[in-house]
N, C-alpha and C. Protein backbone atom coordinates (compact mmCIF):
# COMPACT_ATOMS: atom_id res chain seq x y z
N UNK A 1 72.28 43.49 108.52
CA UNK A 1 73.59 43.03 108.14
C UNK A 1 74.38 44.21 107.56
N UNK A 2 75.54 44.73 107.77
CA UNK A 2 76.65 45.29 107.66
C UNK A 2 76.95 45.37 106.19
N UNK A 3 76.70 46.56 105.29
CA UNK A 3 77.50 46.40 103.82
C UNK A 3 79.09 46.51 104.02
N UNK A 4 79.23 45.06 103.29
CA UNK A 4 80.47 44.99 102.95
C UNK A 4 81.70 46.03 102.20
N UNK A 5 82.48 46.62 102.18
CA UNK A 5 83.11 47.75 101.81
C UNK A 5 83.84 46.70 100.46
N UNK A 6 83.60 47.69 99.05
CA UNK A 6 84.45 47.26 98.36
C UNK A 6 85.95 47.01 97.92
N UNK A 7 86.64 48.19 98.77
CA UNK A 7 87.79 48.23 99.52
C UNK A 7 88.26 47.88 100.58
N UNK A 8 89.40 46.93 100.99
CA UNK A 8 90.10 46.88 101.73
C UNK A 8 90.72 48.11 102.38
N UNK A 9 90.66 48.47 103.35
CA UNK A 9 90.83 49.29 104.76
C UNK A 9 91.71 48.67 106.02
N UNK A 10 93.24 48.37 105.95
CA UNK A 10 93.53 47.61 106.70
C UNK A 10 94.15 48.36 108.09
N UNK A 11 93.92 49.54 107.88
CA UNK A 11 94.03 50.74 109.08
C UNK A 11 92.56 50.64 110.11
N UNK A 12 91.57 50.46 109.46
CA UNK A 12 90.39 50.29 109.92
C UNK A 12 90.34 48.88 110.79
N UNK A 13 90.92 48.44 110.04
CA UNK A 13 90.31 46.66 110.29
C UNK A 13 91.30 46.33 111.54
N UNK A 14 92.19 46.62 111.16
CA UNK A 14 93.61 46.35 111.93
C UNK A 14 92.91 47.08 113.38
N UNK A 15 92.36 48.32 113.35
CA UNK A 15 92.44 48.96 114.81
C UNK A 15 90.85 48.62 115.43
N UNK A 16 90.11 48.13 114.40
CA UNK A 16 89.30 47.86 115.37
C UNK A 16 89.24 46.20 116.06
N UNK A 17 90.08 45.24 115.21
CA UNK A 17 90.25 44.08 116.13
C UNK A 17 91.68 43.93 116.98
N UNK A 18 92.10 45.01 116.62
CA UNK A 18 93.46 44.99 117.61
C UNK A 18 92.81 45.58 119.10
N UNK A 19 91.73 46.92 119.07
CA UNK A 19 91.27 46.94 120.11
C UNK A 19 90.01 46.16 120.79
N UNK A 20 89.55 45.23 120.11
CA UNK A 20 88.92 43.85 120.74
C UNK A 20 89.57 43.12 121.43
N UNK A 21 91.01 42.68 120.50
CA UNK A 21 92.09 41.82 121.34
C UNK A 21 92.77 42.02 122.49
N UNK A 22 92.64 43.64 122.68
CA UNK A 22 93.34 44.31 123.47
C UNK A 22 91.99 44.22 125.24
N UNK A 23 90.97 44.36 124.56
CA UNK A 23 89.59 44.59 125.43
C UNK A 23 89.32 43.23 126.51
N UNK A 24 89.70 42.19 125.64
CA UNK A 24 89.47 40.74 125.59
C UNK A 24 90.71 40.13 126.58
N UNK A 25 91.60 41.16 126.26
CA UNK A 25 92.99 40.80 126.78
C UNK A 25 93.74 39.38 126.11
N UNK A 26 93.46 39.23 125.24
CA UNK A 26 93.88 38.08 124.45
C UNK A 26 95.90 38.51 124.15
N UNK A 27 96.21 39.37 124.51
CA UNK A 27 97.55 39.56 124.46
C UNK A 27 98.59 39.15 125.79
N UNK A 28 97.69 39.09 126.84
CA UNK A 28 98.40 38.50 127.86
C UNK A 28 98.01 36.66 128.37
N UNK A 29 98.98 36.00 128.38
CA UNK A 29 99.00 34.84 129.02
C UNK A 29 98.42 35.02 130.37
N UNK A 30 97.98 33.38 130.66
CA UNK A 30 97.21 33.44 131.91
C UNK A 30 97.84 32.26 132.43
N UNK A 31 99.12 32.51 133.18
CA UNK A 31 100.06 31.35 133.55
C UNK A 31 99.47 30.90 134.78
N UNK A 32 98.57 31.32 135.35
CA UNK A 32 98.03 30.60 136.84
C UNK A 32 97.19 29.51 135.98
N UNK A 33 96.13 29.24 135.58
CA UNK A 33 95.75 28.01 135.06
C UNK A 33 96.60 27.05 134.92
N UNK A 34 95.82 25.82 135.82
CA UNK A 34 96.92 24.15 135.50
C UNK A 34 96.43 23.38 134.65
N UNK A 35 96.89 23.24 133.60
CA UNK A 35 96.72 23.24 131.96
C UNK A 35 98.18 21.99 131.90
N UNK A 36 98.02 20.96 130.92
CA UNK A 36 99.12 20.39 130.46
C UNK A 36 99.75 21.84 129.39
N UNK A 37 100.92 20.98 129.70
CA UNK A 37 102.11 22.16 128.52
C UNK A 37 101.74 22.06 127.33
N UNK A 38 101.54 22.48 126.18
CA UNK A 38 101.97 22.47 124.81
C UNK A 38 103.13 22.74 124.33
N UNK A 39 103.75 21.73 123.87
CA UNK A 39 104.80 22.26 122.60
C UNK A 39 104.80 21.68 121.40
N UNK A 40 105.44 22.47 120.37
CA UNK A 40 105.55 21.61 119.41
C UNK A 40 106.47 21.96 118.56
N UNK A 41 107.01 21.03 118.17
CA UNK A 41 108.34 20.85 117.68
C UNK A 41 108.84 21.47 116.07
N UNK A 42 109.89 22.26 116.23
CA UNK A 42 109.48 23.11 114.96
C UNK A 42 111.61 22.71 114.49
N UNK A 43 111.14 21.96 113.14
CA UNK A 43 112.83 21.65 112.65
C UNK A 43 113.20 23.32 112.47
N UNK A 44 114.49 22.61 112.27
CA UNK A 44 115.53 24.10 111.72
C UNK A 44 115.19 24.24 109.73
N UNK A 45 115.19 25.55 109.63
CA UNK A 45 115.07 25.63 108.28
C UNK A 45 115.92 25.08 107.14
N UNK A 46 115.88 23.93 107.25
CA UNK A 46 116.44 23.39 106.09
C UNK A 46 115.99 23.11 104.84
N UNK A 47 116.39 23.99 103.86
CA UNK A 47 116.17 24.05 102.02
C UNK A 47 116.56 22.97 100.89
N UNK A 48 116.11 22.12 100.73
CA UNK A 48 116.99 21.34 100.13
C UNK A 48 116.75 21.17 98.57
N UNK A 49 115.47 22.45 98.66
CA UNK A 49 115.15 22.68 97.15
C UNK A 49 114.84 24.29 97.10
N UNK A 50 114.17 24.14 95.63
CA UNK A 50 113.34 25.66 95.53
C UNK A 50 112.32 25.72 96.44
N UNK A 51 112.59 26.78 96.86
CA UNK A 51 111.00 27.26 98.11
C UNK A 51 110.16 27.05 96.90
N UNK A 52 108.94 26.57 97.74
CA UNK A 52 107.70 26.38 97.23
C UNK A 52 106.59 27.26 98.08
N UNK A 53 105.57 27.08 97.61
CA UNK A 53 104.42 27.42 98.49
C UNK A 53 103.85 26.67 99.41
N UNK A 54 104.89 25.47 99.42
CA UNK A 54 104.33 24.66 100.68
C UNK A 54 105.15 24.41 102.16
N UNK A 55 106.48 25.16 101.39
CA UNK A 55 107.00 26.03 102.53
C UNK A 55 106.20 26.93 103.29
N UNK A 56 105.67 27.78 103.18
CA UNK A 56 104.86 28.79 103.45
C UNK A 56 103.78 28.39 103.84
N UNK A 57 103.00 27.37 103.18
CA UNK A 57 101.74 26.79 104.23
C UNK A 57 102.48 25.78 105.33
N UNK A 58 103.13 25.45 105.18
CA UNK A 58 103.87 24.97 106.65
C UNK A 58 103.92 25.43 107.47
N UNK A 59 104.76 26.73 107.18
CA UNK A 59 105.02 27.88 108.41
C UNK A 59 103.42 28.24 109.11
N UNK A 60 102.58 28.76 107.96
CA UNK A 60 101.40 29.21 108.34
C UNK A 60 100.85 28.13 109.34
N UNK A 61 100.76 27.42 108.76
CA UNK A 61 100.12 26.15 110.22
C UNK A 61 100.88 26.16 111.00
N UNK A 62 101.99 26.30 111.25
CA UNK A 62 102.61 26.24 112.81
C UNK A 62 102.51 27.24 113.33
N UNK A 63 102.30 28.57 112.60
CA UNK A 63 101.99 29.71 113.33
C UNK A 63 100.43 30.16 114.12
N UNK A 64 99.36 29.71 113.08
CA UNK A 64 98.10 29.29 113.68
C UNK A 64 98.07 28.43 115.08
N UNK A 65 98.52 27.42 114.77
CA UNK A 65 98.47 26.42 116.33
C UNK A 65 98.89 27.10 116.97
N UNK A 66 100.68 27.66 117.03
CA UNK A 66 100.65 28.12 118.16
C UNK A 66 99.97 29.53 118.72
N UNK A 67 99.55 30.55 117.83
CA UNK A 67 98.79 31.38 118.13
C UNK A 67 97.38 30.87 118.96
N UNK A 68 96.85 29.70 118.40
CA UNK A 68 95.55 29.35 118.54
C UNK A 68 95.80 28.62 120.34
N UNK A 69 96.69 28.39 120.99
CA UNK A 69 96.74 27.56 121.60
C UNK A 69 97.30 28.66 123.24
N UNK A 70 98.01 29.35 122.59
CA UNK A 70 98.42 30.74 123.28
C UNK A 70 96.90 31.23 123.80
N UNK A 71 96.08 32.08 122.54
CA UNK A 71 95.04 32.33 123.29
C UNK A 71 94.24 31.41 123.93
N UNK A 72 94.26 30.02 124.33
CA UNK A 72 93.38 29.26 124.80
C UNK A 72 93.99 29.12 126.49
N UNK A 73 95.39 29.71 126.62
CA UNK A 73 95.64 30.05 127.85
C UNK A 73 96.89 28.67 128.15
């Protein structure tokens, strides 16, 4: 097992799963597969208070799905 570095290294980290993603090809769509569509429906930013932090986990989950759903082709 791999010792964990007590420092964060995000030059490191960043280039070695950017070139996995890159290896994997996880950056290009694979529009020939007949797949139902995904979408999902994203309101307009409307504030009707103080941002919270659940603004922000909002966003984060809609950004996961659609990331997550992208790479699934």
């Amino acid at each position: 097992m791999e010792k964990m570095n007590k420092r964060y290294e995000p030059q490191e980290i960043e280039k070695k799963w950017g070139d996995w993603w890159e290896k994997n090809n996880y950056f290009s769509p694979h529009a020939g597969k007949k797949k139902t569509t995904f979408s999902m429906v994203m309101p307009p930013p409307n504030i009707t208070g103080a941002l919270h932090m659940g603004h922000a986990f909002n966003n984060t989950l809609q950004d996961i799905v659609a990331r997550f759903k992208r790479m699934q082709g």
